[in-house]
Protein backbone atom coordinates (compact mmCIF):
# COMPACT_ATOMS: atom_id res chain seq x y z
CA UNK A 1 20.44 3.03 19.22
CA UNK A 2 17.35 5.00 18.13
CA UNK A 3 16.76 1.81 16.05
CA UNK A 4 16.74 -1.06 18.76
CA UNK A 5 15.04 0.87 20.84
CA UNK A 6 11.97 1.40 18.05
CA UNK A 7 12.39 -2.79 17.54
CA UNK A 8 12.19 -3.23 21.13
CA UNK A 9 9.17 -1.18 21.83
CA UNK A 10 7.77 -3.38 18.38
CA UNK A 11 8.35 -6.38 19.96
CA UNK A 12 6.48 -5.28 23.56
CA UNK A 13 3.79 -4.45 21.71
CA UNK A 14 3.18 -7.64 19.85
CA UNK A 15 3.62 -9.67 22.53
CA UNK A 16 1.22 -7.75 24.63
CA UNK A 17 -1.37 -7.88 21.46
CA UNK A 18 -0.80 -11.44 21.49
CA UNK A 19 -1.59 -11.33 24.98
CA UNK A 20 -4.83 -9.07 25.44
CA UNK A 21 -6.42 -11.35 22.05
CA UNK A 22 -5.75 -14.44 24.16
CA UNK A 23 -7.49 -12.48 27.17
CA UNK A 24 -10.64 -10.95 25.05
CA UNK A 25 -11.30 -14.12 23.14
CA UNK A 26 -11.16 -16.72 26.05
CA UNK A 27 -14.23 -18.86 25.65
CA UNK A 28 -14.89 -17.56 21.63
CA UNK A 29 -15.23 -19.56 18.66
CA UNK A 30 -14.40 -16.80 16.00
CA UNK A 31 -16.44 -18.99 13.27
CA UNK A 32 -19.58 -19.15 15.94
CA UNK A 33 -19.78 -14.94 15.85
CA UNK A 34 -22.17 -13.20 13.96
CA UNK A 35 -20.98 -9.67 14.01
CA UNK A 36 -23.62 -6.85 13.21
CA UNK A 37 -20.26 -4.20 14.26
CA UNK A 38 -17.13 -4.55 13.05
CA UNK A 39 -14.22 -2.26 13.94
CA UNK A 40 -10.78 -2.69 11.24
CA UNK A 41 -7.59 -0.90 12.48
CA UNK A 42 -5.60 0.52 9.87
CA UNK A 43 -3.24 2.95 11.36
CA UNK A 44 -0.40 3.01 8.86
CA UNK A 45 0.60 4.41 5.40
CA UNK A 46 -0.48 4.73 1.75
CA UNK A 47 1.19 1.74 0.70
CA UNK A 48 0.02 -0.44 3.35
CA UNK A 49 -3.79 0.22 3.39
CA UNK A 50 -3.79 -0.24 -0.56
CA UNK A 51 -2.40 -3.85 0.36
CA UNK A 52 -5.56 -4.33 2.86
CA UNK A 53 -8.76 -3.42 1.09
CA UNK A 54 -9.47 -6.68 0.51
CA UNK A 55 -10.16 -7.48 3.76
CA UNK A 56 -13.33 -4.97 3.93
CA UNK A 57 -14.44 -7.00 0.66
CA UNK A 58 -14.16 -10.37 3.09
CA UNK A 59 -15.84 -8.99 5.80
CA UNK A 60 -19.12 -7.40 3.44
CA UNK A 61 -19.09 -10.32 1.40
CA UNK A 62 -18.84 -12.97 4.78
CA UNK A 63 -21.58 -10.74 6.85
CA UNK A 64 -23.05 -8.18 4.33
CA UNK A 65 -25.57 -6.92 7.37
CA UNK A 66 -22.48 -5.93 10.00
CA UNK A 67 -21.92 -2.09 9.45
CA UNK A 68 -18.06 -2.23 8.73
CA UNK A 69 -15.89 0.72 10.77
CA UNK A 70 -12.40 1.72 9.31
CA UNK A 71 -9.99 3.28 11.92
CA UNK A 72 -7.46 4.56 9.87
CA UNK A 73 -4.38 7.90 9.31
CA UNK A 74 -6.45 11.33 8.30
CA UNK A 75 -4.06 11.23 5.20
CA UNK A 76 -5.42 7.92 4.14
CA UNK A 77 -8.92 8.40 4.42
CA UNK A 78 -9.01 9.68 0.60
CA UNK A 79 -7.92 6.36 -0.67
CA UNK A 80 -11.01 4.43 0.73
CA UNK A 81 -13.33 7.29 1.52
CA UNK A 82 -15.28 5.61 -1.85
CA UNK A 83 -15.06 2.04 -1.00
CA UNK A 84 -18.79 0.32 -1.13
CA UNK A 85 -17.76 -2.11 1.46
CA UNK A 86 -16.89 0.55 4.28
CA UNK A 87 -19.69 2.09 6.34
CA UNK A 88 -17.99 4.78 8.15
CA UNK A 89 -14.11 6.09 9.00
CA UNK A 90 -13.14 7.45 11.53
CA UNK A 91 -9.58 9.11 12.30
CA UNK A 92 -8.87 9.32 15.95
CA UNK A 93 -8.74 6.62 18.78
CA UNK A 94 -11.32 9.11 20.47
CA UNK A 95 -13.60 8.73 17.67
CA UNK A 96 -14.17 5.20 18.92
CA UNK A 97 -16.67 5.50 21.84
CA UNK A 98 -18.68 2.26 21.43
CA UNK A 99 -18.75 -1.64 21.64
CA UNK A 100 -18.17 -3.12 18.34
CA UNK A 101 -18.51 -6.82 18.00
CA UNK A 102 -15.78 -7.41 16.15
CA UNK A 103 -12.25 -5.76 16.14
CA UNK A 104 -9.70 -6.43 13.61
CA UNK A 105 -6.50 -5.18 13.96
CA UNK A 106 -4.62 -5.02 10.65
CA UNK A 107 -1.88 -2.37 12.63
CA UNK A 108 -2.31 -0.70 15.62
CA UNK A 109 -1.17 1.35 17.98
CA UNK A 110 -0.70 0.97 22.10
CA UNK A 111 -4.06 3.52 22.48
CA UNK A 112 -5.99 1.21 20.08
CA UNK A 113 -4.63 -1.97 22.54
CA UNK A 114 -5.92 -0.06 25.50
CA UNK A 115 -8.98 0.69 24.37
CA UNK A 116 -9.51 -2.48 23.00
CA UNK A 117 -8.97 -3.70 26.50
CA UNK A 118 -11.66 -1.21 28.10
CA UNK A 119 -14.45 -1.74 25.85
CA UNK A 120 -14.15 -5.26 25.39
CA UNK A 121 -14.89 -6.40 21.89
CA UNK A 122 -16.67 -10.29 21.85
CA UNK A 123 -13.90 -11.09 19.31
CA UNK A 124 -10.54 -9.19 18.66
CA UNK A 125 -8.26 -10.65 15.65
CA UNK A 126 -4.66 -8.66 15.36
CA UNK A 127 -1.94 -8.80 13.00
CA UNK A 128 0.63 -9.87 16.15
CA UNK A 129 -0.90 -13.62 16.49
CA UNK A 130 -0.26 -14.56 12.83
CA UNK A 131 2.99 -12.43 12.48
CA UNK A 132 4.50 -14.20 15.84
CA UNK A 133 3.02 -17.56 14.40
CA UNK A 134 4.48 -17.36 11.03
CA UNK A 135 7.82 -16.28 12.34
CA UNK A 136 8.28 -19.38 14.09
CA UNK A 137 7.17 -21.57 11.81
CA UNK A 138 7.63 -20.11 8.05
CA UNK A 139 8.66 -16.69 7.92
CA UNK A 140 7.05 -13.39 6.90
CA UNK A 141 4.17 -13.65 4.04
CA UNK A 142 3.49 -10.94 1.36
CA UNK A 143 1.51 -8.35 3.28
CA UNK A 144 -1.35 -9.18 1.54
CA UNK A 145 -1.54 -12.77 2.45
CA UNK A 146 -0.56 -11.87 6.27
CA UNK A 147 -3.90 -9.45 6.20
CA UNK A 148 -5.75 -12.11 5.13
CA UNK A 149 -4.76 -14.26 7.94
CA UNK A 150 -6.01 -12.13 10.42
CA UNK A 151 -9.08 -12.48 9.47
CA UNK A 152 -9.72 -16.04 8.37
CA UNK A 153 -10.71 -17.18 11.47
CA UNK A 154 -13.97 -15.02 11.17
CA UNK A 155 -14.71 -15.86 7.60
CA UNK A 156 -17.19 -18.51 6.22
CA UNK A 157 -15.94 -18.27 2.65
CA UNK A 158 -12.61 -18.83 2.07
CA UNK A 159 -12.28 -18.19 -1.70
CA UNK A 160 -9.55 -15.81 -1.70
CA UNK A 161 -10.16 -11.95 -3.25
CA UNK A 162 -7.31 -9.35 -3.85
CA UNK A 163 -7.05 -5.68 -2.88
CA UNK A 164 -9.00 -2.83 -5.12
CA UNK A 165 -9.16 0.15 -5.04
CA UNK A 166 -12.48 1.88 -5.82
CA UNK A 167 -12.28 5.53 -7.48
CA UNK A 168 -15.88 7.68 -7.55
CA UNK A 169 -17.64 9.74 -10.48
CA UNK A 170 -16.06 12.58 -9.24
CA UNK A 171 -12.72 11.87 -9.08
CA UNK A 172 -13.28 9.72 -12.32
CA UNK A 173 -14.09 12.61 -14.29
CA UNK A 174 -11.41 15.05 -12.56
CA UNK A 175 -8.99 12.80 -14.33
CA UNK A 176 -10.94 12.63 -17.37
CA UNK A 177 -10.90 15.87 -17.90
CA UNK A 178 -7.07 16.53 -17.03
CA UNK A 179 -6.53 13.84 -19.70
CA UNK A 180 -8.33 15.63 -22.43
CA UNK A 181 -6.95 19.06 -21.73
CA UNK A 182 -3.69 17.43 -21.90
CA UNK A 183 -4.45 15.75 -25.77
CA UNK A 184 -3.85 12.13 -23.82
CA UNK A 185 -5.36 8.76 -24.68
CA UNK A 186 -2.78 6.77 -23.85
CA UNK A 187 0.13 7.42 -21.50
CA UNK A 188 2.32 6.05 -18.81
CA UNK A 189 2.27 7.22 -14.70
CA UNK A 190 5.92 7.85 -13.11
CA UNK A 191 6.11 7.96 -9.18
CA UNK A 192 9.36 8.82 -8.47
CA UNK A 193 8.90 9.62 -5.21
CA UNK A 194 9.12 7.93 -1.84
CA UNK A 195 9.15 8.66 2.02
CA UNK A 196 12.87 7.60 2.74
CA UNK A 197 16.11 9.01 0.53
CA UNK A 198 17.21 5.50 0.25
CA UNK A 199 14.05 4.06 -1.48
CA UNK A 200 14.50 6.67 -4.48
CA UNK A 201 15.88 6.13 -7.87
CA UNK A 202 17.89 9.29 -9.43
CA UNK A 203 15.99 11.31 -11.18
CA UNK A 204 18.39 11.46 -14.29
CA UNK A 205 17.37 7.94 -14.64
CA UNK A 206 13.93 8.45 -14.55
CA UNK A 207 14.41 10.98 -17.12
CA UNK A 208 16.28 8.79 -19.54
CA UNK A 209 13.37 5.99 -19.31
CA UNK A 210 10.52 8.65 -19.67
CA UNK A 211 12.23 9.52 -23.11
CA UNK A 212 12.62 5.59 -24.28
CA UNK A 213 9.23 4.79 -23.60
CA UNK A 214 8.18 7.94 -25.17
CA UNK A 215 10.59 7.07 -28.25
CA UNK A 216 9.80 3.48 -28.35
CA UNK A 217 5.59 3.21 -27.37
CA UNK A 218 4.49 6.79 -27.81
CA UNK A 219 3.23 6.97 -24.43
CA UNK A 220 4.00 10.68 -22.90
CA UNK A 221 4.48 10.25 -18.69
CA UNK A 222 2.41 11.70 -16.13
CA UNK A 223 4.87 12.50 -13.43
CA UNK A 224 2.28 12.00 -10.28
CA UNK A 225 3.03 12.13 -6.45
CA UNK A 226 3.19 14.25 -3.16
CA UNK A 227 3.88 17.71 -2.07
CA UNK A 228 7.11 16.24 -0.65
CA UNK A 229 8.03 14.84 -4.29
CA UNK A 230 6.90 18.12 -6.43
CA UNK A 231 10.82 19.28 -6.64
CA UNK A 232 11.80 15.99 -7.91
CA UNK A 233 9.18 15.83 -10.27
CA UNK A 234 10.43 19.56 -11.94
CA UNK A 235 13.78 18.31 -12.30
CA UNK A 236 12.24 14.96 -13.91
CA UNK A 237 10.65 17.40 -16.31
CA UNK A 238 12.54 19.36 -17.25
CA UNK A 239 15.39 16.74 -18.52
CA UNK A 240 12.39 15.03 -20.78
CA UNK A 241 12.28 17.32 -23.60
CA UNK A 242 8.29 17.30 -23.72
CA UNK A 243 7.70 13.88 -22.72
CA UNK A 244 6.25 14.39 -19.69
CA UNK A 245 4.24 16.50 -17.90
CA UNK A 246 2.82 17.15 -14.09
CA UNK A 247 -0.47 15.88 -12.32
CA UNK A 248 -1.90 18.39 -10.89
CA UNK A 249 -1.05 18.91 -7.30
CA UNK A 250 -4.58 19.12 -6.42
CA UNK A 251 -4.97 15.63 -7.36
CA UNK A 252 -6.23 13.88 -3.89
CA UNK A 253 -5.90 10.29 -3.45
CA UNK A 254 -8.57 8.76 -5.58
CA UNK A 255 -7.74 11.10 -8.68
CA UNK A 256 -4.29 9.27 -8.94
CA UNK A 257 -6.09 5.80 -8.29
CA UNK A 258 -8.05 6.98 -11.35
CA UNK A 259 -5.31 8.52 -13.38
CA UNK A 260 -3.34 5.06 -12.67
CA UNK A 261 -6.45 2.58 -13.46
CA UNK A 262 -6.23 4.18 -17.08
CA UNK A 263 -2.53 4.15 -17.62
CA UNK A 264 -0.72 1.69 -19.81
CA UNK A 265 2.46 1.55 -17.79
CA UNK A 266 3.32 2.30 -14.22
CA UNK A 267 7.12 2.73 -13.16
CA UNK A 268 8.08 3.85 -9.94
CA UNK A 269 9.76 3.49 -6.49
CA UNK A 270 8.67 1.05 -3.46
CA UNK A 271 6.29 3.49 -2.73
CA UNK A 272 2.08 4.18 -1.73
CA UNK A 273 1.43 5.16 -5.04
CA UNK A 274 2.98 2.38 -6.92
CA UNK A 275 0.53 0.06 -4.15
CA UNK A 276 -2.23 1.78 -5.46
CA UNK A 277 -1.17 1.12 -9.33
CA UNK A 278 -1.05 -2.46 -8.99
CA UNK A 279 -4.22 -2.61 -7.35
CA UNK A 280 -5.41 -2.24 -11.40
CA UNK A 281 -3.28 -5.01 -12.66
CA UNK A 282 -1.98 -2.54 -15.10
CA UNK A 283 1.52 -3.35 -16.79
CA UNK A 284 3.74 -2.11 -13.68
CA UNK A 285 7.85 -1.81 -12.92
CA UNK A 286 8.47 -1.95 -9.64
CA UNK A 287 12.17 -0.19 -8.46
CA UNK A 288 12.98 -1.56 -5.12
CA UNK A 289 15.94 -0.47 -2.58
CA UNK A 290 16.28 -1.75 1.10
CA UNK A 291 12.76 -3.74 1.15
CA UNK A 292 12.42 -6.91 2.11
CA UNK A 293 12.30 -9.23 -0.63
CA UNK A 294 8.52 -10.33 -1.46
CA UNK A 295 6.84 -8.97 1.64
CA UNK A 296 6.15 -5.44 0.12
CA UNK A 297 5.94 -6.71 -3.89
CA UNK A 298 2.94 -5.27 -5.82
CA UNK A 299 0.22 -7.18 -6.97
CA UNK A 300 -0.46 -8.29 -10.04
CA UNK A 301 0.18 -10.71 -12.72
CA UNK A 302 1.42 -7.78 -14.91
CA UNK A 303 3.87 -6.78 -11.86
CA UNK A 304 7.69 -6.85 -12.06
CA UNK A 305 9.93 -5.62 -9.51
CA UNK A 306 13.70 -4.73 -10.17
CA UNK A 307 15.74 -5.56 -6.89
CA UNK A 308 19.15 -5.57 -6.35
CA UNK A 309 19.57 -7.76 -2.93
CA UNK A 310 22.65 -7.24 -0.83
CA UNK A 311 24.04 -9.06 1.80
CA UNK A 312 22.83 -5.98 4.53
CA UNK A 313 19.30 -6.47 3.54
CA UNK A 314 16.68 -5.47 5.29
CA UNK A 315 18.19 -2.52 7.10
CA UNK A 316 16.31 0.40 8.48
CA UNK A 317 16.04 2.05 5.09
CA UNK A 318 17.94 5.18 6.85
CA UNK A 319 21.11 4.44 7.80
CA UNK A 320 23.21 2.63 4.64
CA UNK A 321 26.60 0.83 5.16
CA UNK A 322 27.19 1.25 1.53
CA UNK A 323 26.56 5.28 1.36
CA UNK A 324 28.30 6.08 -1.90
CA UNK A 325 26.93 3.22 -3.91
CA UNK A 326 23.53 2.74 -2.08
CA UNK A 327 21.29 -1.11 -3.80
CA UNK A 328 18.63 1.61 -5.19
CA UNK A 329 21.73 3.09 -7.04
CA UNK A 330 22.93 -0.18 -8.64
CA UNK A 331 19.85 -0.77 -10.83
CA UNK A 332 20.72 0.80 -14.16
CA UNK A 333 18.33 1.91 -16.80
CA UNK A 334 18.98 -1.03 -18.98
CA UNK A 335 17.63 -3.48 -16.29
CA UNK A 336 14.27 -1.34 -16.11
CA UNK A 337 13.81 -1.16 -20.02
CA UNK A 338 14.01 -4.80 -19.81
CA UNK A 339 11.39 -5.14 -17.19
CA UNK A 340 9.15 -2.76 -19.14
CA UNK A 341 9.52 -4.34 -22.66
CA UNK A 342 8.83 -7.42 -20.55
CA UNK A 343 5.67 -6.33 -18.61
CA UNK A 344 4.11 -4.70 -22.27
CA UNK A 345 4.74 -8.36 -23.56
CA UNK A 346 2.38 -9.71 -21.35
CA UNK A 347 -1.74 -9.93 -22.37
């Protein structure tokens, strides 16, 4: 119940996005504006706003004079606090007290539609017109693709640019310096973490693939992720034998972007982190549960995702009709040294 009741509030709300765009933008040719204010909505997870950043890069590189405005989670302000083509982020809908020419709604919230409404951008571009669009005609695009749609209409250049994510000196060296405490040149990043149960690989396997790649490449893991995922991580550890060890749980956002953009493997869960990874086009295993197929893949022509599909996919990713043998559980470790030795193959 608690289900159809979140997908029928989902639906109201993209059909009254549609409806308020259609209502701010009568009389606007999007390619006739010349923003000098742009506002981009980003009020979702990790994951998702690694999938986006690309869109700042189009809107800098399309009108390099507009001061670009990033509404986005507090916890994801880290990730793109260092990003040369943002101007300022801000946190709160209350935070946004001003005109902007431009708003671009990448995922938003029924506050952000309101206020849209009362202070009346010249131009407002959301994600609900191209998802609504594509469902009827095509179906759902990768996430990165449906970002770009959103704003297209705006853009004068259409050559296409991918999502990056930019790490500062500081963090740069934090990692640097982990790295040479810890007698590591080379090495691979495990995330085996991620926000739903269902979405999460056992940790036993984990284990037994942090000790192949360590037997077969040399490459010691970095076990990396949240507070939530520190437990996990231990147990990870301690079955490895010495070849793995922790990130430090001080490491903020951009000090695991830069711990990842020097790795030589990444293998982890559907998860923020493993977004971030592919951002670096780093060799990268992707272990996928309830996902939809494609939407959600990572980047990257050194990507591979390992996804068993069943017939009840997508689901809600919280309630599983197969409990005791769950599609997460039915990738074994011999499909994901496959996927590695293939991923290590590639130049």
């Amino acid at each position: 119940m608690a289900a159809h009741t979140f997908l029928g509030d989902e639906r109201r709300y993209l059909l009254a996005s549609v409806l308020a765009s259609k209502l701010l933008n009568m009389g606007v040719v999007a390619s006739a504006v010349q923003p000098l204010s742009i506002l981009v909505i980003k009020i979702d997870e990790i994951g998702d706003m690694a999938l986006s950043t690309h869109v700042f890069a189009y809107l800098k590189r399309d009108f390099p004079n507009a001061h670009i405005t990033v509404l986005c989670k507090p916890l994801v302000k880290g990730l793109i606090i260092a990003d040369p083509n943002i101007d300022a982020i801000i946190t709160s809908v209350d935070d946004w007290t001003s005109r902007f020419d431009v708003v671009v709604e990448l995922r938003g919230t029924w506050a952000t539609l309101r206020k849209a409404l009362v202070l009346r951008p010249r131009l407002r571009l959301d994600r609900a017109t191209v998802r609504l669009r594509r469902k009827f005609s095509y179906g759902q695009l990768h996430e990165t693709e449906t970002n770009s749609l959103i704003v297209e209409p705006l853009l004068r250049n259409k050559e296409p640019l991918d999502p990056l994510i930019y790490v500062d000196e500081d963090s740069r060296q934090t990692v640097v310096r982990f790295l040479q405490d810890c007698g590591l040149e080379s090495y691979a990043v495990v995330a085996p973490g991620a926000r739903q149960l269902l979405r999460q690989w056992p940790s036993e396997r984990f284990a037994d693939i942090i000790r192949w790649v360590y037997e077969r490449y040399g490459l010691r893991s970095v076990c990396a992720g949240g507070l939530d995922d520190a437990a996990k991580i231990e147990e990870i550890i301690a079955m490895c034998g010495g070849a793995a060890i922790a990130a430090p749980r001080s490491f903020s956002l951009t000090n695991f972007a830069g711990l990842c953009k020097g790795a030589s493997l990444f293998v982890g869960n559907e998860s923020g982190p493993l977004h971030i990874a592919a951002t670096f086009n780093i060799p990268l295993v992707g272990i996928y549960g309830p996902g939809v197929p494609r939407v959600f893949n990572p980047i990257g022509a050194r990507s591979v995702v390992v996804h068993r599909v069943l017939e009840c996919n997508p689901c809600d990713q919280i309630h599983c009709v197969h409990p005791d043998n769950p599609c997460i559980r039915r990738i074994d470790t011999s499909e994901i040294r496959d996927a590695i030795i293939d991923v290590l193959s590639r130049l």
